[in-house]
PDB file of N, CA and C in Angstrom:
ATOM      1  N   UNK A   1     -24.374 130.991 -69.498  1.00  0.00           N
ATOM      2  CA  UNK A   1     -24.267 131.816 -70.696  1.00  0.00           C
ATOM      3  C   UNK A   1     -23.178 132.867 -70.556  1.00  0.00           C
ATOM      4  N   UNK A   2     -22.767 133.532 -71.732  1.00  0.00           N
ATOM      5  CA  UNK A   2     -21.674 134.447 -71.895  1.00  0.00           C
ATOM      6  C   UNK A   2     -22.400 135.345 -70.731  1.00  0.00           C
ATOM      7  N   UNK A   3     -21.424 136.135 -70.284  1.00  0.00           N
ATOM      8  CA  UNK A   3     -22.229 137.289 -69.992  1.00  0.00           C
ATOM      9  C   UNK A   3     -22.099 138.824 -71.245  1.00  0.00           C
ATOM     10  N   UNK A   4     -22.814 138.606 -71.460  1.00  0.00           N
ATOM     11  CA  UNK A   4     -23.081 140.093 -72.557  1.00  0.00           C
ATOM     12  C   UNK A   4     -22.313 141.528 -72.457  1.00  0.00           C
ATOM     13  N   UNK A   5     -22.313 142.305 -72.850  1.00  0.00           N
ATOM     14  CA  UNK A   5     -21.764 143.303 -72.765  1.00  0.00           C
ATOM     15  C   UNK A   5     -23.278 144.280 -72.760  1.00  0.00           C
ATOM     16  N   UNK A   6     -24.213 143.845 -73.946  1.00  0.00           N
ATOM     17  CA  UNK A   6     -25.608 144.284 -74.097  1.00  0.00           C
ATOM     18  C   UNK A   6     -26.511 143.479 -72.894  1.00  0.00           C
ATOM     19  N   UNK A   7     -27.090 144.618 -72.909  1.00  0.00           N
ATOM     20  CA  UNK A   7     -28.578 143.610 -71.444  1.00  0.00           C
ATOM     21  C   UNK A   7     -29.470 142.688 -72.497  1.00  0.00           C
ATOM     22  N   UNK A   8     -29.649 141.533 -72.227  1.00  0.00           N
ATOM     23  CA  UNK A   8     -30.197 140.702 -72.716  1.00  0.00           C
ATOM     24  C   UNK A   8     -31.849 140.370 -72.388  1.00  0.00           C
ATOM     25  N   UNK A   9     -32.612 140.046 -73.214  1.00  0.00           N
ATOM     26  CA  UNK A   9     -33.770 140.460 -73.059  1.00  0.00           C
ATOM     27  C   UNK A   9     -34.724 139.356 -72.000  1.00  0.00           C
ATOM     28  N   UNK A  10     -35.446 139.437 -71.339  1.00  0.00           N
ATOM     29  CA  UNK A  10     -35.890 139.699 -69.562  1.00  0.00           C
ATOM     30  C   UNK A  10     -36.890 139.757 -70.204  1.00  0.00           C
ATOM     31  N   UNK A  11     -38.070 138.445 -69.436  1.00  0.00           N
ATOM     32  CA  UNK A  11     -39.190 138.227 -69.389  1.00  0.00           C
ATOM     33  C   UNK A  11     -39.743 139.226 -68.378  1.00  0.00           C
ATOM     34  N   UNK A  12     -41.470 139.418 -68.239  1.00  0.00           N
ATOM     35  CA  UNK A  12     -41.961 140.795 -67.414  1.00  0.00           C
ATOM     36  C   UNK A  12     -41.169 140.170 -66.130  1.00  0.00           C
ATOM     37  N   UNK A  13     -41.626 139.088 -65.614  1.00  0.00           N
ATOM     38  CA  UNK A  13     -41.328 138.209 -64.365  1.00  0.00           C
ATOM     39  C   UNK A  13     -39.829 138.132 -64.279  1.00  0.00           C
ATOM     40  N   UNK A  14     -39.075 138.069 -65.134  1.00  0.00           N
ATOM     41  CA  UNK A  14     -38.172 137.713 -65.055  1.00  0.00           C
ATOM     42  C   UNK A  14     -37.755 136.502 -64.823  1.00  0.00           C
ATOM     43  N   UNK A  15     -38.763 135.275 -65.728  1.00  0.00           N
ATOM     44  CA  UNK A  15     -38.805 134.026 -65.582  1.00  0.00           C
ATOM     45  C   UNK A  15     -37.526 133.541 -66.550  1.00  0.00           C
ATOM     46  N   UNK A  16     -37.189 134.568 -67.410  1.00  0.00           N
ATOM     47  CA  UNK A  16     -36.676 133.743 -69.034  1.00  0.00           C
ATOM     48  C   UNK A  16     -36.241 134.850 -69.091  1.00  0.00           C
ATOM     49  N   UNK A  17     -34.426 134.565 -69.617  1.00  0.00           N
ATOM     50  CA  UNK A  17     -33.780 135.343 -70.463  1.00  0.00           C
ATOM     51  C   UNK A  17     -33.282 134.997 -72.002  1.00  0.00           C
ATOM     52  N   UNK A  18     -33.165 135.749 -72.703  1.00  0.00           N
ATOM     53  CA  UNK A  18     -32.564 135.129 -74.116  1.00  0.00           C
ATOM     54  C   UNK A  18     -31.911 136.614 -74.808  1.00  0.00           C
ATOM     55  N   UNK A  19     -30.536 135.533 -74.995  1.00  0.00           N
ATOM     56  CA  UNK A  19     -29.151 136.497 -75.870  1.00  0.00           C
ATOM     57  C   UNK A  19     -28.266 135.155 -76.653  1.00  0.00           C
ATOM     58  N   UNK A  20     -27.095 135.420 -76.785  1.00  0.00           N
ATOM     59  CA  UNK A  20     -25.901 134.739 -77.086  1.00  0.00           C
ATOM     60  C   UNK A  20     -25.778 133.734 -76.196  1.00  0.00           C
ATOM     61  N   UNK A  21     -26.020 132.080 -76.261  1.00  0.00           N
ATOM     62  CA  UNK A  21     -25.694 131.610 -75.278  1.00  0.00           C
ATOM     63  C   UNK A  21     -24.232 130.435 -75.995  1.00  0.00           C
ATOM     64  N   UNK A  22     -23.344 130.555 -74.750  1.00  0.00           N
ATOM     65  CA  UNK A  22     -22.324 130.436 -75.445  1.00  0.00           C
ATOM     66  C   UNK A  22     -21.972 128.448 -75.758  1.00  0.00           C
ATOM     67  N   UNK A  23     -21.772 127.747 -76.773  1.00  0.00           N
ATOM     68  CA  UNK A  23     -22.053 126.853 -77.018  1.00  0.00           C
ATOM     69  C   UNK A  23     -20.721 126.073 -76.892  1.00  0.00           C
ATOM     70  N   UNK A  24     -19.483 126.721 -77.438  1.00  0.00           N
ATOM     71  CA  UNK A  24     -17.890 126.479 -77.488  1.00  0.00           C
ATOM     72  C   UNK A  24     -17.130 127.620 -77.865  1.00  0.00           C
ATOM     73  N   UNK A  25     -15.904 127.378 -78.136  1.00  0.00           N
ATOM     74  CA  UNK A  25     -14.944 128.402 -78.296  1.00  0.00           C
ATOM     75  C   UNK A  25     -16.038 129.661 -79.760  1.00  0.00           C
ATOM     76  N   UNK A  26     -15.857 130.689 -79.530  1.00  0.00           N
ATOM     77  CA  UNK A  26     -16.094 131.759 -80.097  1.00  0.00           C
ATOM     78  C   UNK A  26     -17.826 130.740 -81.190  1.00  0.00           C
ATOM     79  N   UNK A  27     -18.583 129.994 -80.049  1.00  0.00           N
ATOM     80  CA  UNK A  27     -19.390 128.992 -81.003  1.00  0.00           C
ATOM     81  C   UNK A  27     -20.790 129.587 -80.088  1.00  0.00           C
ATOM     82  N   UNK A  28     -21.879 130.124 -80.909  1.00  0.00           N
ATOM     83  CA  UNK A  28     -23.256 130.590 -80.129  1.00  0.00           C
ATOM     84  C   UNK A  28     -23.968 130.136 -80.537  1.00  0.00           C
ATOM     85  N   UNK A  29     -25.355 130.532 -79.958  1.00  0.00           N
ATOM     86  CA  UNK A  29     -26.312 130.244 -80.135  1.00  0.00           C
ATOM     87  C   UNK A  29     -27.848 130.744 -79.339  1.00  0.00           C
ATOM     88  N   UNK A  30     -28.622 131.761 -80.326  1.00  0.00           N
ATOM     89  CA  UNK A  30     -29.649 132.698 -79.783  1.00  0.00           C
ATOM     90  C   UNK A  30     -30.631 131.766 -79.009  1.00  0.00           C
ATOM     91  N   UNK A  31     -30.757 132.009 -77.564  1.00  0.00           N
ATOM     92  CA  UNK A  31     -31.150 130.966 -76.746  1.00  0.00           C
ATOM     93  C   UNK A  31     -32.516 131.428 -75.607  1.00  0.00           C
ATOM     94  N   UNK A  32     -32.988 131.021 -75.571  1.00  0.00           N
ATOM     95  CA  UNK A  32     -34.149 131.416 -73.839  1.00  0.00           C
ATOM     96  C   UNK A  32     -33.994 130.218 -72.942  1.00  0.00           C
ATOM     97  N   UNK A  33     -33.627 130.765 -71.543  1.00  0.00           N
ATOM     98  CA  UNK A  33     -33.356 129.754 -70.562  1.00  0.00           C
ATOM     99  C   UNK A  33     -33.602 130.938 -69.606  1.00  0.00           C
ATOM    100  N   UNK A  34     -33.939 129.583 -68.473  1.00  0.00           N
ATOM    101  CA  UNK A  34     -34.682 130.193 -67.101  1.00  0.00           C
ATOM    102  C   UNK A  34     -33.898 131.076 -66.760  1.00  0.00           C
ATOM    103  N   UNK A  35     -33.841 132.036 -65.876  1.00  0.00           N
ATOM    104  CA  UNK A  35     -33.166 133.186 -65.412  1.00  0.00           C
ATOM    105  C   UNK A  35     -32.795 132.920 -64.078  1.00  0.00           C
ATOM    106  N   UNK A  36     -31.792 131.835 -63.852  1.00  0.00           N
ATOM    107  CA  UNK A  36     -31.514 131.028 -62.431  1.00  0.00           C
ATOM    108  C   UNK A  36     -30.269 132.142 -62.226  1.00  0.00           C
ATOM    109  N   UNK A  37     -30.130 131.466 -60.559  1.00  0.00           N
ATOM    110  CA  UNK A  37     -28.942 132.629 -60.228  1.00  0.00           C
ATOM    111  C   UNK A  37     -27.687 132.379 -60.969  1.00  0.00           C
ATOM    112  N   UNK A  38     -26.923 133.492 -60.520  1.00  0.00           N
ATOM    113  CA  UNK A  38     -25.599 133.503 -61.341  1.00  0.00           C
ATOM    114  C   UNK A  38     -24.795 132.213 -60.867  1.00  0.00           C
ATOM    115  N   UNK A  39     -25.017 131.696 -59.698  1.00  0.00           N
ATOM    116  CA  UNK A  39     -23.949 130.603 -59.261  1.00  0.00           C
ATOM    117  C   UNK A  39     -24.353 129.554 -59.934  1.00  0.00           C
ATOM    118  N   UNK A  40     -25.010 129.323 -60.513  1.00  0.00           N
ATOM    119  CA  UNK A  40     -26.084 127.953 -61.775  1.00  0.00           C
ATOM    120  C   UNK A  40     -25.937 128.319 -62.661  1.00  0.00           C
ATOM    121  N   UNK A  41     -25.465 127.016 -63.106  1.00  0.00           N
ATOM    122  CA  UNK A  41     -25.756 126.577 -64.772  1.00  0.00           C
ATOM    123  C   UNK A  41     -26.967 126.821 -65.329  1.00  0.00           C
ATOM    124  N   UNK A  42     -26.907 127.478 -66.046  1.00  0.00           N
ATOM    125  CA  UNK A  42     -28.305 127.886 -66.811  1.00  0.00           C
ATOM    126  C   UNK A  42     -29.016 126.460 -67.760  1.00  0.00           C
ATOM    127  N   UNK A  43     -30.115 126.758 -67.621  1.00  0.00           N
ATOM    128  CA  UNK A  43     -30.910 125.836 -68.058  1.00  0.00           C
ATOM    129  C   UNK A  43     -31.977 126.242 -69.207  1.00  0.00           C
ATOM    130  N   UNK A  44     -31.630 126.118 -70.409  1.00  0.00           N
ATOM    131  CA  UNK A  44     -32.061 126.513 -71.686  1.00  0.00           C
ATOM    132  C   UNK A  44     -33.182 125.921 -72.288  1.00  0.00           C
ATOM    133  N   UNK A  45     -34.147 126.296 -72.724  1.00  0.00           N
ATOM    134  CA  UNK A  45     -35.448 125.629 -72.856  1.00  0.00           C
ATOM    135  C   UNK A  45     -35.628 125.537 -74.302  1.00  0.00           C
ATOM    136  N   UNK A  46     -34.663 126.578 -75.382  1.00  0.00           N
ATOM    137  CA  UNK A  46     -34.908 126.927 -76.134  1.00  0.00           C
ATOM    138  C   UNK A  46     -34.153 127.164 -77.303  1.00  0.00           C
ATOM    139  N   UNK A  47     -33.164 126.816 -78.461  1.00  0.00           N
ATOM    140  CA  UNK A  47     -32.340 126.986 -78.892  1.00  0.00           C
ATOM    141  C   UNK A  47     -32.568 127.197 -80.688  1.00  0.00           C
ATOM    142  N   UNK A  48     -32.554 128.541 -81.233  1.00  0.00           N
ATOM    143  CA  UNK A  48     -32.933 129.216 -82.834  1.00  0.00           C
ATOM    144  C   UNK A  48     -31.816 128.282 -83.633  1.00  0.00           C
ATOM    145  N   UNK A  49     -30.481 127.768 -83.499  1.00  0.00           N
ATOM    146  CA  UNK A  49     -29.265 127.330 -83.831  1.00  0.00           C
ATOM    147  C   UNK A  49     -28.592 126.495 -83.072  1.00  0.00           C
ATOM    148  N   UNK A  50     -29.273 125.623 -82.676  1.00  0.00           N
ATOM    149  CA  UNK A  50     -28.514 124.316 -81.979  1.00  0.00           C
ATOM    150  C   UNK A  50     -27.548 123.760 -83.062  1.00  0.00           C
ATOM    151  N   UNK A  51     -28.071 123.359 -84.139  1.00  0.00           N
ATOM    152  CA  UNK A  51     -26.920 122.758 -85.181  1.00  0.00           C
ATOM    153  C   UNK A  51     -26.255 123.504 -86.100  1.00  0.00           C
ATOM    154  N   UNK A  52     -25.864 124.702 -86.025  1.00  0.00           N
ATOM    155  CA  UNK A  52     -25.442 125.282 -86.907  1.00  0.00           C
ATOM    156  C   UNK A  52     -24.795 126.991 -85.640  1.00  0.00           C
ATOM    157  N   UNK A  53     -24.160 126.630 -84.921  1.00  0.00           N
ATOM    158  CA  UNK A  53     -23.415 128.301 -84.023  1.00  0.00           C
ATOM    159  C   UNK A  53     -23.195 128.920 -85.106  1.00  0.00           C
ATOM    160  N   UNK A  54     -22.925 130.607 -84.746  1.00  0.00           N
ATOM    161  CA  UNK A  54     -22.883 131.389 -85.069  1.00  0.00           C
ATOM    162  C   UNK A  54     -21.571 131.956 -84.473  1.00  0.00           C
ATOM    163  N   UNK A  55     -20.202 132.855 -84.759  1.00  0.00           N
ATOM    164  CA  UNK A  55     -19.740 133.663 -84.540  1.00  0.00           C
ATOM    165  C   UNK A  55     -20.073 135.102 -84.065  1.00  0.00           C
ATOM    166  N   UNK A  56     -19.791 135.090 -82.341  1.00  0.00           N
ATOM    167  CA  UNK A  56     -20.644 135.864 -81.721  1.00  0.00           C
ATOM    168  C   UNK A  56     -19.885 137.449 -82.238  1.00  0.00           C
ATOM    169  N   UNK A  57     -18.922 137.587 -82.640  1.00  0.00           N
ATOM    170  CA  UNK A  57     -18.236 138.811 -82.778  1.00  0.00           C
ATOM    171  C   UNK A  57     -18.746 139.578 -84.103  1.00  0.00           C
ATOM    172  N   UNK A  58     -19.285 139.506 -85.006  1.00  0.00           N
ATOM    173  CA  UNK A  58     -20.038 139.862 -86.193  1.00  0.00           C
ATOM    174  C   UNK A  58     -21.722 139.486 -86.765  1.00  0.00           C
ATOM    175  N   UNK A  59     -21.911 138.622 -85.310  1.00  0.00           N
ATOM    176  CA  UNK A  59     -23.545 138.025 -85.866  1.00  0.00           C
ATOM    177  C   UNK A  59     -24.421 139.314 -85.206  1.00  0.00           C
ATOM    178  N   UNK A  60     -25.930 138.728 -85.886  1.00  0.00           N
ATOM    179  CA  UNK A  60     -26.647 139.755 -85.490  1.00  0.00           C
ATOM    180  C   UNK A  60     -28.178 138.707 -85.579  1.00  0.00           C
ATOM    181  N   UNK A  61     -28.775 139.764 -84.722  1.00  0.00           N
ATOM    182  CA  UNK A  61     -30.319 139.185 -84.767  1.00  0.00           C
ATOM    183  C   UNK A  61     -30.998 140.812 -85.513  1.00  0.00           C
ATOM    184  N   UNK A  62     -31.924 140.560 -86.459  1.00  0.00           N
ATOM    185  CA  UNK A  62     -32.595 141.516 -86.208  1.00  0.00           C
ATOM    186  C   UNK A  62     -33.530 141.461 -87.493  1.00  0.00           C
ATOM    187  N   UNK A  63     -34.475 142.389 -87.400  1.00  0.00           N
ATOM    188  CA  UNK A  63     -35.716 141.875 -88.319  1.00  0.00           C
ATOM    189  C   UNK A  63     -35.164 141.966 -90.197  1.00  0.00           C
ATOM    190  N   UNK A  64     -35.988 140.842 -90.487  1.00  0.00           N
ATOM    191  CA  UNK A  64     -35.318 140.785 -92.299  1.00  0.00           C
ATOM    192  C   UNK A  64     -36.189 141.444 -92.958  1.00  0.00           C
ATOM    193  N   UNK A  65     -36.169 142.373 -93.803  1.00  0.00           N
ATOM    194  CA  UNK A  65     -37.051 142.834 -94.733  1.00  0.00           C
ATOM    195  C   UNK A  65     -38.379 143.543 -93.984  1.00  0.00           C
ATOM    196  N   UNK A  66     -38.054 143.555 -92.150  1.00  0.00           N
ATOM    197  CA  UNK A  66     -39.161 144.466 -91.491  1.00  0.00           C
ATOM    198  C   UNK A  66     -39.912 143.233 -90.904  1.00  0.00           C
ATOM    199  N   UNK A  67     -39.937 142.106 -90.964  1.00  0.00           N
ATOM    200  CA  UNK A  67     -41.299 141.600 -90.827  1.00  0.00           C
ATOM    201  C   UNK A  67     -40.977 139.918 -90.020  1.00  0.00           C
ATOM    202  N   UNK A  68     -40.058 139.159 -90.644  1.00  0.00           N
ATOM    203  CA  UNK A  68     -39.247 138.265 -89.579  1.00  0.00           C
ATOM    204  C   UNK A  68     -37.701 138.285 -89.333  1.00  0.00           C
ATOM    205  N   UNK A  69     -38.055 137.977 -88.061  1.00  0.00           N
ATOM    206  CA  UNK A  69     -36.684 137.971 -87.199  1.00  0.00           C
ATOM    207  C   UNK A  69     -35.832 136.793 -87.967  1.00  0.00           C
ATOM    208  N   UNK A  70     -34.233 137.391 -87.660  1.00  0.00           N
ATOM    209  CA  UNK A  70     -33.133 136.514 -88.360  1.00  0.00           C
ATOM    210  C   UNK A  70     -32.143 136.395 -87.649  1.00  0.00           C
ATOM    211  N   UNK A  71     -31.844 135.532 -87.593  1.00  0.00           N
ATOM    212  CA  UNK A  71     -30.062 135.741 -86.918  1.00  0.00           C
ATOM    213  C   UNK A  71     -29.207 134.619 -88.065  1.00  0.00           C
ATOM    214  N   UNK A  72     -27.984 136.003 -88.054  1.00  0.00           N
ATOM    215  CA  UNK A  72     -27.368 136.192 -89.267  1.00  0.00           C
ATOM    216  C   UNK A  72     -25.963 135.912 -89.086  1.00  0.00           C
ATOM    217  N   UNK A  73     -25.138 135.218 -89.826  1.00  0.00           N
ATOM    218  CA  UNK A  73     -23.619 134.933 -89.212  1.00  0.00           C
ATOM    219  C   UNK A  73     -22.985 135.821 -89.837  1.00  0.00           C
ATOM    220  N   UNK A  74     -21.528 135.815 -88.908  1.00  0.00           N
ATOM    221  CA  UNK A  74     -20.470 136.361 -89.539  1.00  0.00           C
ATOM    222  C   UNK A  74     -20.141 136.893 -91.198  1.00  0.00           C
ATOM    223  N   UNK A  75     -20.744 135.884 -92.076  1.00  0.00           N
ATOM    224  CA  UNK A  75     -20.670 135.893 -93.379  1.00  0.00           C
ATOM    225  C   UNK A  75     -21.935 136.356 -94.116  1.00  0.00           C
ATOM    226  N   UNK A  76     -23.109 136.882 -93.378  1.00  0.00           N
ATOM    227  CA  UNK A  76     -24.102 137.316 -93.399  1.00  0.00           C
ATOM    228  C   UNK A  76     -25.044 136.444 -93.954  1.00  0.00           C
ATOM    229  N   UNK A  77     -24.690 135.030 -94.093  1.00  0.00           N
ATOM    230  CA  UNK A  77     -25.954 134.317 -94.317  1.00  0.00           C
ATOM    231  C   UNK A  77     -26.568 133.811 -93.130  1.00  0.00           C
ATOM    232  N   UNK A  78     -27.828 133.699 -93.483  1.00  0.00           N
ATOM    233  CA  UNK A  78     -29.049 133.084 -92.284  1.00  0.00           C
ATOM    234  C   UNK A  78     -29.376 132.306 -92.035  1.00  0.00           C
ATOM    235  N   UNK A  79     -28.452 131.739 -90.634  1.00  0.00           N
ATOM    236  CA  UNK A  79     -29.020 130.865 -90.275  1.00  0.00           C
ATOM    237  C   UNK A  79     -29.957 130.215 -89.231  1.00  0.00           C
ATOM    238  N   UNK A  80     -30.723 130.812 -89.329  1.00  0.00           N
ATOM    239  CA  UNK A  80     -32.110 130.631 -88.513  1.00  0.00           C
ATOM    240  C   UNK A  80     -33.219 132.473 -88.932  1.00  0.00           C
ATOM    241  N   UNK A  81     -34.245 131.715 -89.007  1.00  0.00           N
ATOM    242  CA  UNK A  81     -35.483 132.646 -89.386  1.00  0.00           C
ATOM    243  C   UNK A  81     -36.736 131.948 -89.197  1.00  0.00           C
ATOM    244  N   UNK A  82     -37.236 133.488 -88.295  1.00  0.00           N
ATOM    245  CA  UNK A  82     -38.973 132.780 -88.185  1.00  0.00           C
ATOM    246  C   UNK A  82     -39.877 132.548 -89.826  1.00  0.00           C
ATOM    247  N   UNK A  83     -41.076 131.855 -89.317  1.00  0.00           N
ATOM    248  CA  UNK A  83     -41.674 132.219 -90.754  1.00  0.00           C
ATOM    249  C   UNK A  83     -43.019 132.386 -90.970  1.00  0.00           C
ATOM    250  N   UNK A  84     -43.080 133.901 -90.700  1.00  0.00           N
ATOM    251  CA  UNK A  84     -44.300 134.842 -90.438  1.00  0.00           C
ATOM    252  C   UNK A  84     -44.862 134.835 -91.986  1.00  0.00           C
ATOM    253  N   UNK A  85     -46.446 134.565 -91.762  1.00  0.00           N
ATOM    254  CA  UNK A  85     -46.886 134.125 -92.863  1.00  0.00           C
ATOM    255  C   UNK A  85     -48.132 135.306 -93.157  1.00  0.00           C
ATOM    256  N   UNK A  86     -48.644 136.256 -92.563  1.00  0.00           N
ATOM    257  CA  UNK A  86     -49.885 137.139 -92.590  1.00  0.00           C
ATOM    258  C   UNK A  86     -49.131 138.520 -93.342  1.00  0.00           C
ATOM    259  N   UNK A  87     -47.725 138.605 -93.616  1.00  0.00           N
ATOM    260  CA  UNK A  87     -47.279 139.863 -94.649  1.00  0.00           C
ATOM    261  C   UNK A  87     -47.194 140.822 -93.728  1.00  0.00           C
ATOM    262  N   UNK A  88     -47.050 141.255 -92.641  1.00  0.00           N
ATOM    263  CA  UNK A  88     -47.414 142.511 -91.791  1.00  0.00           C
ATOM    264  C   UNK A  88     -46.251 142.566 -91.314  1.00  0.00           C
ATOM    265  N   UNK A  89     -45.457 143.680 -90.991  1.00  0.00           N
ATOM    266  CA  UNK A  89     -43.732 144.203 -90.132  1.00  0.00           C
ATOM    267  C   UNK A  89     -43.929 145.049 -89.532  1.00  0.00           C
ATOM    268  N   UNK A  90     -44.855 146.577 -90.219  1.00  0.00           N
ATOM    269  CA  UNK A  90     -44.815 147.571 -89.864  1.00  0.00           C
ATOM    270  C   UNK A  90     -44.778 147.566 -87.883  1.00  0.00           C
ATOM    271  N   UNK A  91     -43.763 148.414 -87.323  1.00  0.00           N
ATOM    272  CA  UNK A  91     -43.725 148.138 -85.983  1.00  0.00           C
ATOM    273  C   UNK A  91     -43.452 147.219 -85.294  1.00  0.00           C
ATOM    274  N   UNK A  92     -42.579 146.174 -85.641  1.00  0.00           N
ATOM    275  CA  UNK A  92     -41.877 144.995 -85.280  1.00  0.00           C
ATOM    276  C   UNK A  92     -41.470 145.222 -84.243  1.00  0.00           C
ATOM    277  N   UNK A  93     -41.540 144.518 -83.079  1.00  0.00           N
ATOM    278  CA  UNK A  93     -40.923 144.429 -81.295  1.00  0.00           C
ATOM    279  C   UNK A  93     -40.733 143.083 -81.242  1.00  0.00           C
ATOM    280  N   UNK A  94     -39.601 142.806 -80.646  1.00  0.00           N
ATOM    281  CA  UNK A  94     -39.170 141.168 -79.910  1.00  0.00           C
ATOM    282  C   UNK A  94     -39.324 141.905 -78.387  1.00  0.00           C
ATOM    283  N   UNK A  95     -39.914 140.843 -77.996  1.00  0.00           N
ATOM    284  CA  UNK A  95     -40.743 140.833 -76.823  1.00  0.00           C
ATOM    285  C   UNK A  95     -40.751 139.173 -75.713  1.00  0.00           C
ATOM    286  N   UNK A  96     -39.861 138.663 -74.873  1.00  0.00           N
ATOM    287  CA  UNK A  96     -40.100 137.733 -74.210  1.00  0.00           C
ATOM    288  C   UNK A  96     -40.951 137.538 -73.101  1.00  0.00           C
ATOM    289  N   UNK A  97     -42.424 136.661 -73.636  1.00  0.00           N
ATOM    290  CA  UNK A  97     -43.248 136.643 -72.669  1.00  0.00           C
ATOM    291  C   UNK A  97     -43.078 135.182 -71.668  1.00  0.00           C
ATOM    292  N   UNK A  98     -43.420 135.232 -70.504  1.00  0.00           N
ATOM    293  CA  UNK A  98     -43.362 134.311 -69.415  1.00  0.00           C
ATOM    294  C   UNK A  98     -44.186 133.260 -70.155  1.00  0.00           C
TER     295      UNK A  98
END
């Protein structure tokens, strides 16, 4: 994966990381993969935008309307969103558990 400029978010264990993982030229994709050493190829378990990257220089992840998470391209449409169905945001945390 790219390496970030931001710390990328770290399971308690530190089993699983997930940020920008880089797919091709300026081509991403919001990812969780094991947290192997730096000399390894990372191994991704998990991919929000496998068919559709994102432009890592203007995208964003972050909650829509308070309540589900989005990651948003360059052009600000969405492509990828959870789909939280019980109506509740207030106090929203992304949180990677082991």
């Amino acid at each position: 994966p790219e390496r970030p400029s931001v710390d990328v978010l770290v399971s308690e264990k530190g089993t699983f990381k997930a940020w920008f993982y880089q797919l091709g030229e300026n081509a991403f994709s919001f990812a969780i993969w094991f947290a192997e050493m730096l000399d390894q190829q990372a191994t991704v378990v998990w991919m929000a935008n496998r068919e559709w990257p994102v432009n890592s220089r203007a995208s964003r992840l972050y909650f829509w309307r308070g309540r589900d998470l989005a990651l948003v391209n360059i052009d600000r449409s969405i492509v990828w969103m959870t789909a939280r169905t019980d109506g509740t945001g207030a106090g929203m945390v992304a949180e990677l558990q082991e």
